[in-house]
C-alpha atoms as a PDB file:
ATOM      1  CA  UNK A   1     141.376 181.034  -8.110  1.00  0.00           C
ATOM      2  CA  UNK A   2     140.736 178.368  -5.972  1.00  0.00           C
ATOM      3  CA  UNK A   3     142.166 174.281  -7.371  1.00  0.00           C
ATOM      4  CA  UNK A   4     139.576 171.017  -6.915  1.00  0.00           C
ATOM      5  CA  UNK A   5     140.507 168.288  -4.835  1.00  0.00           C
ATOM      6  CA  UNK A   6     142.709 165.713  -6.714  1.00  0.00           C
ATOM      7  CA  UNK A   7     140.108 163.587  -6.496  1.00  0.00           C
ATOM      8  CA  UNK A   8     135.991 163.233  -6.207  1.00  0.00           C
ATOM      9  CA  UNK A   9     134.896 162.929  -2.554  1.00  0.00           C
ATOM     10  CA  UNK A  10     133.326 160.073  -1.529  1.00  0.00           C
ATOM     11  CA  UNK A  11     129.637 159.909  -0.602  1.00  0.00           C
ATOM     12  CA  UNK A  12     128.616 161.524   2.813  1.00  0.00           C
ATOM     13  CA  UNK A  13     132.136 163.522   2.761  1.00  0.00           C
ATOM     14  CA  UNK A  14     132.674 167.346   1.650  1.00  0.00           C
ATOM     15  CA  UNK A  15     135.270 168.812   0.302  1.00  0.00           C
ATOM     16  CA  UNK A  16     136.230 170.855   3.431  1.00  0.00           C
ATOM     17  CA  UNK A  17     136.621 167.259   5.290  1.00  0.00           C
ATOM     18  CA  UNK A  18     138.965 166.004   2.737  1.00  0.00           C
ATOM     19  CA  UNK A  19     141.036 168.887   2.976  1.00  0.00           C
ATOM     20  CA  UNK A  20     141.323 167.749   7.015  1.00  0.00           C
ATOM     21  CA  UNK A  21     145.079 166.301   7.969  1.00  0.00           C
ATOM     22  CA  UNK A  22     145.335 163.029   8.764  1.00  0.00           C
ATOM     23  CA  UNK A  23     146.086 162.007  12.737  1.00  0.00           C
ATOM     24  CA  UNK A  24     149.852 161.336  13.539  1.00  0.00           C
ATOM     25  CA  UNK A  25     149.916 158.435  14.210  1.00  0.00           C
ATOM     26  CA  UNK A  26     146.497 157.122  12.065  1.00  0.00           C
ATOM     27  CA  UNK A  27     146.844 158.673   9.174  1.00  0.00           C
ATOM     28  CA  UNK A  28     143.500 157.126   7.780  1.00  0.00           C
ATOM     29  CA  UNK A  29     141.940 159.090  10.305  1.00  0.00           C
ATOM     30  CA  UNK A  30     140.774 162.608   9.247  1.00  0.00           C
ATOM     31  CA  UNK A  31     141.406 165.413  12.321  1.00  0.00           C
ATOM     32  CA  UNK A  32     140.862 169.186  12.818  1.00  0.00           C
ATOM     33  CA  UNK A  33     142.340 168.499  16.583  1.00  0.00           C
ATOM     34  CA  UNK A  34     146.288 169.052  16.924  1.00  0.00           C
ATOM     35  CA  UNK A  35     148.242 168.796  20.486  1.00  0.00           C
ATOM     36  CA  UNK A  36     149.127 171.935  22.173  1.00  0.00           C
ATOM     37  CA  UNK A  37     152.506 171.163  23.020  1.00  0.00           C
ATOM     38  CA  UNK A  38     153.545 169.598  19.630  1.00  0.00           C
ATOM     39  CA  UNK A  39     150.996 170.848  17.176  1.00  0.00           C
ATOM     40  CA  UNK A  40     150.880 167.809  15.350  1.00  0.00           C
ATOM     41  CA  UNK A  41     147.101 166.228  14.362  1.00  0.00           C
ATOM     42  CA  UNK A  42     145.568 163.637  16.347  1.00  0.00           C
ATOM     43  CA  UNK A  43     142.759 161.896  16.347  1.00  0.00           C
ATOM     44  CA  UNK A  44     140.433 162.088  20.021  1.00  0.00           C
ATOM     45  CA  UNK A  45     141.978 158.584  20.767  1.00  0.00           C
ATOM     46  CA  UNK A  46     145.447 159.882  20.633  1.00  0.00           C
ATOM     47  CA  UNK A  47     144.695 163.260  22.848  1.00  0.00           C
ATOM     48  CA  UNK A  48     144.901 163.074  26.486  1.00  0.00           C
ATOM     49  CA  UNK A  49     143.592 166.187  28.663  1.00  0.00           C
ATOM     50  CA  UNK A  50     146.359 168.186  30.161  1.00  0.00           C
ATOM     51  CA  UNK A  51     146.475 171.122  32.484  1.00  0.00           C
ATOM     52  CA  UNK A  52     145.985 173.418  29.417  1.00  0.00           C
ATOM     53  CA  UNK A  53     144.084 172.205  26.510  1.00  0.00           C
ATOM     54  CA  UNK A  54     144.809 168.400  25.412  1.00  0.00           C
ATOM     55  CA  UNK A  55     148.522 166.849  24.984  1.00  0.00           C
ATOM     56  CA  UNK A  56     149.077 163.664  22.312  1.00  0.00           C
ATOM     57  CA  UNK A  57     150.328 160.473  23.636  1.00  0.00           C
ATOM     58  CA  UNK A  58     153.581 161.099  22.578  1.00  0.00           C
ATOM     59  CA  UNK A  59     153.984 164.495  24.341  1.00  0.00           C
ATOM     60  CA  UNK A  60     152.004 162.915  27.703  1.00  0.00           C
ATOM     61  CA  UNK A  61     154.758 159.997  27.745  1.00  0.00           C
ATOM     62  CA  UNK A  62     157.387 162.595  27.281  1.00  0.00           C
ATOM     63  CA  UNK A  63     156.133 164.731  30.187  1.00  0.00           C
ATOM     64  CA  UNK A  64     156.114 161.864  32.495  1.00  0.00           C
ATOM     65  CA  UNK A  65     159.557 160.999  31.804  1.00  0.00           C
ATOM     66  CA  UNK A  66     160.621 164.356  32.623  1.00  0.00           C
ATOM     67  CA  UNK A  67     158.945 164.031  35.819  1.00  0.00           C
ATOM     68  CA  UNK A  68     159.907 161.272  36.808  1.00  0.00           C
ATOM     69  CA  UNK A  69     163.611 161.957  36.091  1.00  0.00           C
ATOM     70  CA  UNK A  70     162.873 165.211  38.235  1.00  0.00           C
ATOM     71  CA  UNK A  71     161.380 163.491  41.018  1.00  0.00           C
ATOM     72  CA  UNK A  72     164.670 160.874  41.108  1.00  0.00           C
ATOM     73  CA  UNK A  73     167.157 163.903  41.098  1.00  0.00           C
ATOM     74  CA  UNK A  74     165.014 165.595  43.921  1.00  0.00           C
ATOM     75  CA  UNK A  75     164.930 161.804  45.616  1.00  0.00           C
ATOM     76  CA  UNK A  76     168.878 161.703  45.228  1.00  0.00           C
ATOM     77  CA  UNK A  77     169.174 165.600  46.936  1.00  0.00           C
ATOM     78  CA  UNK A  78     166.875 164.417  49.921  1.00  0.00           C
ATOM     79  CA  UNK A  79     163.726 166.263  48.470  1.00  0.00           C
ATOM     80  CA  UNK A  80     159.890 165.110  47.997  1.00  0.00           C
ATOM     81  CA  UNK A  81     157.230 165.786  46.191  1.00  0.00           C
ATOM     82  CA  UNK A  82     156.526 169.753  46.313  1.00  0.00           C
ATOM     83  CA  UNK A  83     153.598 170.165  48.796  1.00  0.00           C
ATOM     84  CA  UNK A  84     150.437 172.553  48.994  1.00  0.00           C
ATOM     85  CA  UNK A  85     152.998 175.297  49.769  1.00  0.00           C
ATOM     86  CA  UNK A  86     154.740 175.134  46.849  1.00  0.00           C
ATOM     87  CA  UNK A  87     157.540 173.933  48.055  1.00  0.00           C
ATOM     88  CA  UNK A  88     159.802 170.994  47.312  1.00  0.00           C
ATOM     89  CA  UNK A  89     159.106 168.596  50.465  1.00  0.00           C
ATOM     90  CA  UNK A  90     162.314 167.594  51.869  1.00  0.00           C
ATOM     91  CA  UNK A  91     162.640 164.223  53.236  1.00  0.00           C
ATOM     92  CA  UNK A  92     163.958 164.544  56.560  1.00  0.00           C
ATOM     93  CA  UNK A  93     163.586 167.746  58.922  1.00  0.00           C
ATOM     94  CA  UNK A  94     166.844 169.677  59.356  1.00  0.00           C
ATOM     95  CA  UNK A  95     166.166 173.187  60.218  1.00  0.00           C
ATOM     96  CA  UNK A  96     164.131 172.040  63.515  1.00  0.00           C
ATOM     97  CA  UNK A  97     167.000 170.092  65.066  1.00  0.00           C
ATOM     98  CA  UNK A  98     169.252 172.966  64.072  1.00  0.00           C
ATOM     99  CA  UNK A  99     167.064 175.280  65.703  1.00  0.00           C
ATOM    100  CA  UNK A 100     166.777 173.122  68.735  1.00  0.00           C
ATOM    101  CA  UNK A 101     170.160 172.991  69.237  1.00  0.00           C
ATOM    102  CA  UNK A 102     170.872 176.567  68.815  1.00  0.00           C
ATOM    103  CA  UNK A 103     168.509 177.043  71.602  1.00  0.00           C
ATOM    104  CA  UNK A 104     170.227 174.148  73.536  1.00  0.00           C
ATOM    105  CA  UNK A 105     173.547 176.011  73.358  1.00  0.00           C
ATOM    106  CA  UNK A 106     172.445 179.219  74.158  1.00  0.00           C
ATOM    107  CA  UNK A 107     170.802 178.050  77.596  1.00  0.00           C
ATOM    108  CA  UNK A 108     173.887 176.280  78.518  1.00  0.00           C
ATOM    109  CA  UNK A 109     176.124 179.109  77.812  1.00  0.00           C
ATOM    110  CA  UNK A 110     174.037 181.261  80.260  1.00  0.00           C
ATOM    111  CA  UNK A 111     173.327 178.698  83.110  1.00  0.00           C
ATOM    112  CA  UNK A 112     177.627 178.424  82.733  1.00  0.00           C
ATOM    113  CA  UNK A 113     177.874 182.273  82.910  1.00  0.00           C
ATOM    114  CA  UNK A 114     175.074 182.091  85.841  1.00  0.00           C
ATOM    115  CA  UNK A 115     176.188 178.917  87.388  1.00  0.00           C
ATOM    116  CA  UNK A 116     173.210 177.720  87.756  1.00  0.00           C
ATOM    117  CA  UNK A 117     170.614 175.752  85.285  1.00  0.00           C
ATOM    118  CA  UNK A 118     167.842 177.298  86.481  1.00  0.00           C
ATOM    119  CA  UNK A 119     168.465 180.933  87.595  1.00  0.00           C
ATOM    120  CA  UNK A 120     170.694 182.016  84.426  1.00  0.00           C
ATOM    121  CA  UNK A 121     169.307 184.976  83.836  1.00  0.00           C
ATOM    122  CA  UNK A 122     171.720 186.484  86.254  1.00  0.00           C
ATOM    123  CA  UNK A 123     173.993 185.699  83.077  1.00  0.00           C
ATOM    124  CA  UNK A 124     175.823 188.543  81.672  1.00  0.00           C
ATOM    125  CA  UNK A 125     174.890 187.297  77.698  1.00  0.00           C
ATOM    126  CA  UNK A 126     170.892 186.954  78.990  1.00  0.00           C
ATOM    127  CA  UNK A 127     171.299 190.809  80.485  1.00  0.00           C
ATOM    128  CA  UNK A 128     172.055 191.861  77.249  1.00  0.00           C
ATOM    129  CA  UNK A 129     169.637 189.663  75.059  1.00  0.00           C
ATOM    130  CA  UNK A 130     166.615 189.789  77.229  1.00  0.00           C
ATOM    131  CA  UNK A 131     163.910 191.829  75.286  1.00  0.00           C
ATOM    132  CA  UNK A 132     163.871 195.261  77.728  1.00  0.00           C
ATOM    133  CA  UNK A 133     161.463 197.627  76.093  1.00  0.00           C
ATOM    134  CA  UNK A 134     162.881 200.663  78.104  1.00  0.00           C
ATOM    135  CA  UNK A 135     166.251 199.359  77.844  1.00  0.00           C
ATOM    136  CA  UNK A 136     165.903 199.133  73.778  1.00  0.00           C
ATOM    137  CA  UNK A 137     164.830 202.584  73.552  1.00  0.00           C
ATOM    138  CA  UNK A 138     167.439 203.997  75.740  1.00  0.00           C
ATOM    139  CA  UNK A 139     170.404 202.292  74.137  1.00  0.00           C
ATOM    140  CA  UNK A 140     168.989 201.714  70.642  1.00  0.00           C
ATOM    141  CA  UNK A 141     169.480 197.705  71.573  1.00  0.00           C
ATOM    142  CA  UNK A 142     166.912 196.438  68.963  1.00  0.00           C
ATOM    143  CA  UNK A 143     168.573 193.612  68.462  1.00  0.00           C
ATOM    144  CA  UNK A 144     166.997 192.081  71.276  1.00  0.00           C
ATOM    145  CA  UNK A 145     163.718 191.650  69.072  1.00  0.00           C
ATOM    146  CA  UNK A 146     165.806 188.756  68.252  1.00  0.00           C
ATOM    147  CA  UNK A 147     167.967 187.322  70.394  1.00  0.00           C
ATOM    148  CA  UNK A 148     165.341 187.342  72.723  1.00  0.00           C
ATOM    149  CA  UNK A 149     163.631 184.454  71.357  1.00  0.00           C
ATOM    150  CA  UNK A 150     167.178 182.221  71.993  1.00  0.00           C
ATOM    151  CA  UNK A 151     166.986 182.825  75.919  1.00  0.00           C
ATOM    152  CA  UNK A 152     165.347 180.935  78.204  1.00  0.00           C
ATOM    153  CA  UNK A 153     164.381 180.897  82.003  1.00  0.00           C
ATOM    154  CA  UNK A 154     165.756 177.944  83.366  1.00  0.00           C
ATOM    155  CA  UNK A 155     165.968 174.354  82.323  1.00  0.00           C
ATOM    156  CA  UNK A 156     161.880 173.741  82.803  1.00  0.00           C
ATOM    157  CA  UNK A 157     161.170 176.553  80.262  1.00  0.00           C
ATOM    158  CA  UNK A 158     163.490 175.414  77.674  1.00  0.00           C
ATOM    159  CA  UNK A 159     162.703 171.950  77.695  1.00  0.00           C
ATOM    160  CA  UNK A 160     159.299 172.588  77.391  1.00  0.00           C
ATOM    161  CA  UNK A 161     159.325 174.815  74.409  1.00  0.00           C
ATOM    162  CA  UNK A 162     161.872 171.965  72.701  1.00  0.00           C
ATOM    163  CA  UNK A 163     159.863 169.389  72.985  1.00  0.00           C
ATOM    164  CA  UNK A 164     156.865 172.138  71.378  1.00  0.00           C
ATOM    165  CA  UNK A 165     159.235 172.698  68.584  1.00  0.00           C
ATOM    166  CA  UNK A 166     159.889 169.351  68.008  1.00  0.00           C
ATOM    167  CA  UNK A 167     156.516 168.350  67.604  1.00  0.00           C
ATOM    168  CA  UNK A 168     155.045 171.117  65.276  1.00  0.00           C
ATOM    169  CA  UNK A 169     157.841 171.703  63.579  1.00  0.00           C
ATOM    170  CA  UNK A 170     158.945 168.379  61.975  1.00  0.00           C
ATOM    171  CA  UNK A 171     155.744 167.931  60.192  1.00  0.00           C
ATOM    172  CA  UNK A 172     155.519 171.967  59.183  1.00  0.00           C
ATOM    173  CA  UNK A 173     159.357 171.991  57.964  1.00  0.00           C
ATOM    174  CA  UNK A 174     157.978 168.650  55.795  1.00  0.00           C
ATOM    175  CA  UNK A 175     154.579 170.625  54.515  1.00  0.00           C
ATOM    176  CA  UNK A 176     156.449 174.535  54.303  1.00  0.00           C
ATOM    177  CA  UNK A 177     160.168 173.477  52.811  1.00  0.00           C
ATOM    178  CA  UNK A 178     163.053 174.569  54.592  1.00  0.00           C
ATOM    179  CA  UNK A 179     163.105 178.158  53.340  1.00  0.00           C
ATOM    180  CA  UNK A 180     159.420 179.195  54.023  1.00  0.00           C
ATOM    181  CA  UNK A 181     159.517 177.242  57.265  1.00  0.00           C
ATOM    182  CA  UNK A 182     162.639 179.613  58.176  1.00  0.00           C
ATOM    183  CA  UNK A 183     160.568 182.339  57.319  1.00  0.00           C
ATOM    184  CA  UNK A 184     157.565 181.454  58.934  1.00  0.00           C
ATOM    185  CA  UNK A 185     159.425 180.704  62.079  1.00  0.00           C
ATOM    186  CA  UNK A 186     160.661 183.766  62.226  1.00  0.00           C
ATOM    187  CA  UNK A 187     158.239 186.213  61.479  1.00  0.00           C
ATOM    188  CA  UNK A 188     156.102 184.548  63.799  1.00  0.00           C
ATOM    189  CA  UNK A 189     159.062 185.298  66.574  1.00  0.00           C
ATOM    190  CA  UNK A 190     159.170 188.986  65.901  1.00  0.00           C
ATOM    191  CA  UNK A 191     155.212 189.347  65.846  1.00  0.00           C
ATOM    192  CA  UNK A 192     155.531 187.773  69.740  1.00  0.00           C
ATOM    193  CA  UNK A 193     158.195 190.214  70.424  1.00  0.00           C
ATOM    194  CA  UNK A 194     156.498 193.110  68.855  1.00  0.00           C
ATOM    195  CA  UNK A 195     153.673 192.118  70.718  1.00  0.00           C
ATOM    196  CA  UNK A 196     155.375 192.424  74.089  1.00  0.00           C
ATOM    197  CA  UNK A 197     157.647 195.231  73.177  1.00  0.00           C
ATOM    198  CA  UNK A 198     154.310 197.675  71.751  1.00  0.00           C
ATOM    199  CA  UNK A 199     151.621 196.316  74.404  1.00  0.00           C
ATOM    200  CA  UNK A 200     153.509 194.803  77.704  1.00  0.00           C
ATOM    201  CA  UNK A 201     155.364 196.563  80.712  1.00  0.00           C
ATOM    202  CA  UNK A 202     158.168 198.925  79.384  1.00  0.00           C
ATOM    203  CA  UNK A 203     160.234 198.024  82.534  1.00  0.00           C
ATOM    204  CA  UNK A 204     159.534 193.865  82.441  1.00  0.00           C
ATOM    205  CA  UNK A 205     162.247 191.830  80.646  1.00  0.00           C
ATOM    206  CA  UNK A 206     160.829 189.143  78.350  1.00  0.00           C
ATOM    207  CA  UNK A 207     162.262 185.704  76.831  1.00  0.00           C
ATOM    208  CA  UNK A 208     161.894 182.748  75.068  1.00  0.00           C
ATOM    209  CA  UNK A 209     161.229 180.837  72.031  1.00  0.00           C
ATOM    210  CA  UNK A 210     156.944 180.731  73.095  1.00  0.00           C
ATOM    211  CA  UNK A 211     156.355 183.765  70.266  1.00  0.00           C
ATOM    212  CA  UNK A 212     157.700 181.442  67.131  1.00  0.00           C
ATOM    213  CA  UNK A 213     156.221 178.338  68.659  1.00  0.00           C
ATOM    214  CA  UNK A 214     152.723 179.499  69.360  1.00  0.00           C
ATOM    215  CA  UNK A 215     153.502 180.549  65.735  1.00  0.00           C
ATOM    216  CA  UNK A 216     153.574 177.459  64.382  1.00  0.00           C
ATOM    217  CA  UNK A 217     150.524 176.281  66.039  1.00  0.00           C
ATOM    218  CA  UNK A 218     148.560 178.682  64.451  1.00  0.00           C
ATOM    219  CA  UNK A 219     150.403 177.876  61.220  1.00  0.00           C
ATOM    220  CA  UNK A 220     149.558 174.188  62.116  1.00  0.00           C
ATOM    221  CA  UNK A 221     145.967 174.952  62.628  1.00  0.00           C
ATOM    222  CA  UNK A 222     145.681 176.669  58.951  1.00  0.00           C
ATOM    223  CA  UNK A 223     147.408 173.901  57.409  1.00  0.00           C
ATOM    224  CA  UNK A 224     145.133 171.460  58.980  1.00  0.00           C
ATOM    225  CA  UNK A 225     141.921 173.590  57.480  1.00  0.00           C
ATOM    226  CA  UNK A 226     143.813 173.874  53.973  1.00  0.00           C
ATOM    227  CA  UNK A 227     144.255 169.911  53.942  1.00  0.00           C
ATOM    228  CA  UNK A 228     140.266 169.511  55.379  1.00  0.00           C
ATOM    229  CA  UNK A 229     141.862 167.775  58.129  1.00  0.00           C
ATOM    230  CA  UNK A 230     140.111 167.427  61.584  1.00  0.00           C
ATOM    231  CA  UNK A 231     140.968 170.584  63.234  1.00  0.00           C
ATOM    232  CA  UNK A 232     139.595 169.155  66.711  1.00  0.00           C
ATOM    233  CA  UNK A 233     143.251 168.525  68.236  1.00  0.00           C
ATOM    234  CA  UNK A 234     144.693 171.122  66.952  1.00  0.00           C
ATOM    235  CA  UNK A 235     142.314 173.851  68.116  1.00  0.00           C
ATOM    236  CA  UNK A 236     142.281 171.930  71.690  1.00  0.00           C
ATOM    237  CA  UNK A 237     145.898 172.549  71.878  1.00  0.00           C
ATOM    238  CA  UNK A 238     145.902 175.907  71.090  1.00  0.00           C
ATOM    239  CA  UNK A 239     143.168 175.978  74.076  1.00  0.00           C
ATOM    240  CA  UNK A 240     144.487 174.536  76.311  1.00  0.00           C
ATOM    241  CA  UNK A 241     148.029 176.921  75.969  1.00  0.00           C
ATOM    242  CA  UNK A 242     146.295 180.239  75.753  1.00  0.00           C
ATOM    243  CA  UNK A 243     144.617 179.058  79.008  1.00  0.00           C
ATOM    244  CA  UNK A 244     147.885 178.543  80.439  1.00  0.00           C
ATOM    245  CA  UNK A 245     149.120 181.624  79.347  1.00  0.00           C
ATOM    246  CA  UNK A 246     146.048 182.917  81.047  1.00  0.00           C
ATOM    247  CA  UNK A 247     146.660 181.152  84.506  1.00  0.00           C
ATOM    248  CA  UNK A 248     150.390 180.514  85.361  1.00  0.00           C
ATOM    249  CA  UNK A 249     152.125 183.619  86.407  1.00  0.00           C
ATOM    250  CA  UNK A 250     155.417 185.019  84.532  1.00  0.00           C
ATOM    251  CA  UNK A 251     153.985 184.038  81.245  1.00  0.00           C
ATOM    252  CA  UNK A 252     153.907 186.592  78.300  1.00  0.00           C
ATOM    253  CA  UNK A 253     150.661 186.238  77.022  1.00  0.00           C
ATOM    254  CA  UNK A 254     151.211 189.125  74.818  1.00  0.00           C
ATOM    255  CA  UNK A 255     154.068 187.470  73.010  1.00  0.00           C
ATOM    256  CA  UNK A 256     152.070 184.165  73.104  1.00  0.00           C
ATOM    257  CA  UNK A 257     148.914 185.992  70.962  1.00  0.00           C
ATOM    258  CA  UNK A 258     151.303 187.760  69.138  1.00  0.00           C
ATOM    259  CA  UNK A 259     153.239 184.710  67.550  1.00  0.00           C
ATOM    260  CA  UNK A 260     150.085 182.987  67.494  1.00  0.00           C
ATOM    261  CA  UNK A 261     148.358 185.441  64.777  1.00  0.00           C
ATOM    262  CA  UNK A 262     151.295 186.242  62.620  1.00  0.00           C
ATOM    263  CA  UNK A 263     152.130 182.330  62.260  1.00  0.00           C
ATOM    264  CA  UNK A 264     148.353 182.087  60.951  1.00  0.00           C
ATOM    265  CA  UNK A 265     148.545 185.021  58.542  1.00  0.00           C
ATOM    266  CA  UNK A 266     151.758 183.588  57.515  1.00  0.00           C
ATOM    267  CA  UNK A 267     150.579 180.415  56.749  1.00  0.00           C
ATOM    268  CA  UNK A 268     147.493 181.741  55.245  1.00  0.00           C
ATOM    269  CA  UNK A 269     150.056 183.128  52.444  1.00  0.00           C
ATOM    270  CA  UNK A 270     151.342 180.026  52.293  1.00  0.00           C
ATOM    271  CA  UNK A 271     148.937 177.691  51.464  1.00  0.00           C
ATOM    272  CA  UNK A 272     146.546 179.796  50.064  1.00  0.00           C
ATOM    273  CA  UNK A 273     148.450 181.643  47.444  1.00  0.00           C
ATOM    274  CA  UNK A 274     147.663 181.493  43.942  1.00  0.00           C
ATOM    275  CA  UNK A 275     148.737 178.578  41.847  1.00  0.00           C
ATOM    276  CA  UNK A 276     150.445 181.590  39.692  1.00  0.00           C
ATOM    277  CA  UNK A 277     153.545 183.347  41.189  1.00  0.00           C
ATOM    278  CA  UNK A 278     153.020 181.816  44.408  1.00  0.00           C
ATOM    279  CA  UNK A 279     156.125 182.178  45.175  1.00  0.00           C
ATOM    280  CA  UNK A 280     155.806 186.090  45.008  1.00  0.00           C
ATOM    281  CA  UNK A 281     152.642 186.315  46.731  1.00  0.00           C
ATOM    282  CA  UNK A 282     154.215 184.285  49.238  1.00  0.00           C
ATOM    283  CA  UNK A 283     157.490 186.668  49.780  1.00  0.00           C
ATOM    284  CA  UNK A 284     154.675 189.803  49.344  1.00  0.00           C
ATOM    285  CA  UNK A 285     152.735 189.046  52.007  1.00  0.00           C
ATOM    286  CA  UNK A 286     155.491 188.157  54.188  1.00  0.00           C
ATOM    287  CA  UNK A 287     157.455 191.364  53.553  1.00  0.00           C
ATOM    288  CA  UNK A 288     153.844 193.033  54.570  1.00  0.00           C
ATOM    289  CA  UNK A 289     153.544 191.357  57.780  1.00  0.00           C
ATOM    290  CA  UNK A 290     157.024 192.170  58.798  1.00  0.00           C
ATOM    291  CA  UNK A 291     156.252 195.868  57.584  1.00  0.00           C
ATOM    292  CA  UNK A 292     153.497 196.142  59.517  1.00  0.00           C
ATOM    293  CA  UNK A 293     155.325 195.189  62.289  1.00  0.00           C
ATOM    294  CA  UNK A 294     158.313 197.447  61.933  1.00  0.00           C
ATOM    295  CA  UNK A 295     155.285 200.248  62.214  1.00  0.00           C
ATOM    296  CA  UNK A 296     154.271 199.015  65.357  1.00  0.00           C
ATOM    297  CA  UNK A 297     157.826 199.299  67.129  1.00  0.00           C
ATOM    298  CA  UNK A 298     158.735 202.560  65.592  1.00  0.00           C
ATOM    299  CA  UNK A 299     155.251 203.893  66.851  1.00  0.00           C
ATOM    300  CA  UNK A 300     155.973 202.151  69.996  1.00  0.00           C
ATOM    301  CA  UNK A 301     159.143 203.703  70.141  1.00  0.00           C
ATOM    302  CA  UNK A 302     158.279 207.024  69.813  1.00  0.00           C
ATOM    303  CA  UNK A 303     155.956 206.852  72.054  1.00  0.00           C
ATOM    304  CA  UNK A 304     158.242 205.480  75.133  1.00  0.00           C
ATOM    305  CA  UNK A 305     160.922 208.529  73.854  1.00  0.00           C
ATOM    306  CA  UNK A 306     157.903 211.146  74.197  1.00  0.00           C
ATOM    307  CA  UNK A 307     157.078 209.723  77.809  1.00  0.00           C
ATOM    308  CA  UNK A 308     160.796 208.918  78.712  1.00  0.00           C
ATOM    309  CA  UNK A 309     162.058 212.387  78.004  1.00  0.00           C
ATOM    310  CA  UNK A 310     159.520 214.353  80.105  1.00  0.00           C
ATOM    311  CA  UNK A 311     160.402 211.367  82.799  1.00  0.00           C
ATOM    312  CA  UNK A 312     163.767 212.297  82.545  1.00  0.00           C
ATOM    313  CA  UNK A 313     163.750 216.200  81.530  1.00  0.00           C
ATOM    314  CA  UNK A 314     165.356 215.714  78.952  1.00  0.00           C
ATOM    315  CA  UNK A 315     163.228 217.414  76.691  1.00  0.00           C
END
C-alpha cells in the first residue's frame, strides 16, 4: 500500500516531481539527472559533458587535478603529453642519437679493421655481418638480417643515412614514444632486408641502415596524412630517393621499397588504431608484419636449398 506525500503539492507540480531528489549542491532544485562518476543529483547547471555521459562539477574539478598532477610527474620523468599514437611524448629524442651512434661505432670499428674509411668492407666484422643471401643459407648465418643494417660502405654512405636518421627520426621518436619508435625502426629494417634477401641477387652482399630509414619516411608520410598535414614535402622526398635508388648504381632498391612499405603499414597501426586497446592492436599488427615476413625468408630459403643442392649434388 502505497503512503501520500507529507505534504499537498503545490499547483502545476505532481506528485511524481515531488518525489524528485534535490541537486547536490541546490537542494531547492528538483533533479532526475545524477553524475556518472559520483551518482549524486545535479541540476543541468551543475553537469558538465564528459567522455561518457555527463560528470558534476565536483567530479570535473577532481579529474583535472588528477591530470594535471599526472602531466607534472610525466613533466618531472622527461615525458609529454601522450600523442596520436598513444604514446606518452617524451621531451627530448634519445633513442635516435643512440642509434646514430651505434652506427657511428660500428663504421669506425670496420674502417680500423680495414684501414681505410672508405673501403672497410674488406673488414673481417663487415665479412661476417654483410647480408649474403647464399652465404645465410649455407651457414645458417641469419643473423645478418640484422646486423646488416649497422654496416656501412664507406664514410659517404654512412654520413648520409645519419644525417636521414637524424632528421625523420627526432620528430617520429617525439610523435611514436620511444618504445613504438624502436619497434617501428626495426621492423621497417627487417622488411628492407627481407626484401633483398627473398627478391635480390643470392650471390650480392647488401648493407646499410637505407631499409629502416626509408622506413621512417613512409612512417613520416602516414603521420603527416593522420595529422591532415601537407603531405607535399614529404611525398617529394620520398620521390626524389626512390629516383635515386633508381639511377645511382650499387643501391639496393629492393631493400629501399622494402623498408619503405613496412614503415607505412607500421605506422598505419600506429596512428590508426582504435581508441580501445590500442595498445594491442598496435603490438597485433606488428607481430603480423614481422610474421609475414618470417614467411617470406623461410620460403626464400627453401627455395635457394632446393636450387643450391642440385648446384652442388648434394641432393
Amino acid at each position: 500500500m502505497s503512503q501520500p506525500p507529507p505534504y499537498p503539492p503545490q499547483p502545476g507540480q505532481s506528485y511524481q516531481q515531488e518525489a524528485l531528489p534535490g541537486c547536490w549542491w541546490h537542494p531547492n532544485r528538483q533533479t532526475g539527472l545524477r553524475c556518472v562518476r559520483c551518482d549524486r543529483p545535479a541540476c543541468p547547471d551543475c553537469l558538465r559533458e564528459a567522455s561518457v555521459g555527463y560528470q558534476c562539477i565536483d567530479c570535473v574539478q577532481t579529474g583535472q587535478r588528477q591530470q594535471q598532477a599526472q602531466a607534472v610527474q610525466y613533466r618531472k620523468a622527461g615525458y609529454g603529453a601522450k600523442t596520436v599514437a598513444g604514446a606518452v611524448a617524451p621531451r627530448t629524442a634519445i633513442v635516435t642519437p643512440v642509434l646514430i651512434v651505434i652506427n657511428v661505432l660500428v663504421y669506425a670499428l670496420t674502417a680500423v679493421q680495414a684501414q681505410s674509411p672508405m673501403s672497410n668492407e674488406r673488414a673481417e666484422f663487415f665479412q661476417d655481418g654483410v647480408l649474403w643471401p647464399i652465404g645465410m643459407v649455407l651457414r645458417d648465418e641469419w643473423w645478418r638480417l640484422l646486423t646488416s643494417g649497422f654496416l656501412h660502405y664507406g664514410l659517404i654512405h654512412i654520413a648520409m643515412n645519419m644525417l636521414a636518421l637524424w632528421v625523420l627520426g627526432r620528430d617520429l621518436e617525439i610523435l611514436l614514444g620511444r618504445a613504438r619508435f624502436i619497434a617501428v625502426y626495426f621492423v621497417s629494417m627487417f622488411g628492407g632486408s627481407a626484401a633483398v634477401f627473398a627478391f635480390g641477387d643470392a650471390n650480392t652482399g647488401t648493407a646499410g641502415a637505407s631499409g629502416a630509414i626509408y622506413g621512417l619516411m613512409g612512417a613520416m608520410l602516414v603521420a603527416v596524412l593522420r595529422l591532415k598535414l601537407n603531405p607535399g614535402a614529404a611525398i617529394g622526398i620520398i620521390v626524389i630517393n626512390v629516383v635515386l635508388s633508381i639511377s645511382l648504381p650499387g643501391i639496393s632498391l629492393l631493400g629501399h621499397l622494402g623498408g619503405l612499405v613496412v614503415g607505412a603499414l607500421a605506422m598505419v597501426a600506429m596512428v590508426y588504431a582504435p581508441a580501445k586497446n590500442k595498445g594491442a592492436f598496435q603490438a597485433g599488427v606488428l607481430a603480423l608484419i614481422t610474421a609475414a615476413l618470417v614467411g617470406l625468408v623461410l620460403y626464400r630459403d627453401s627455395e635457394l636449398s632446393s636450387q643450391l643442392c642440385v648446384l652442388l649434388g648434394a641432393c
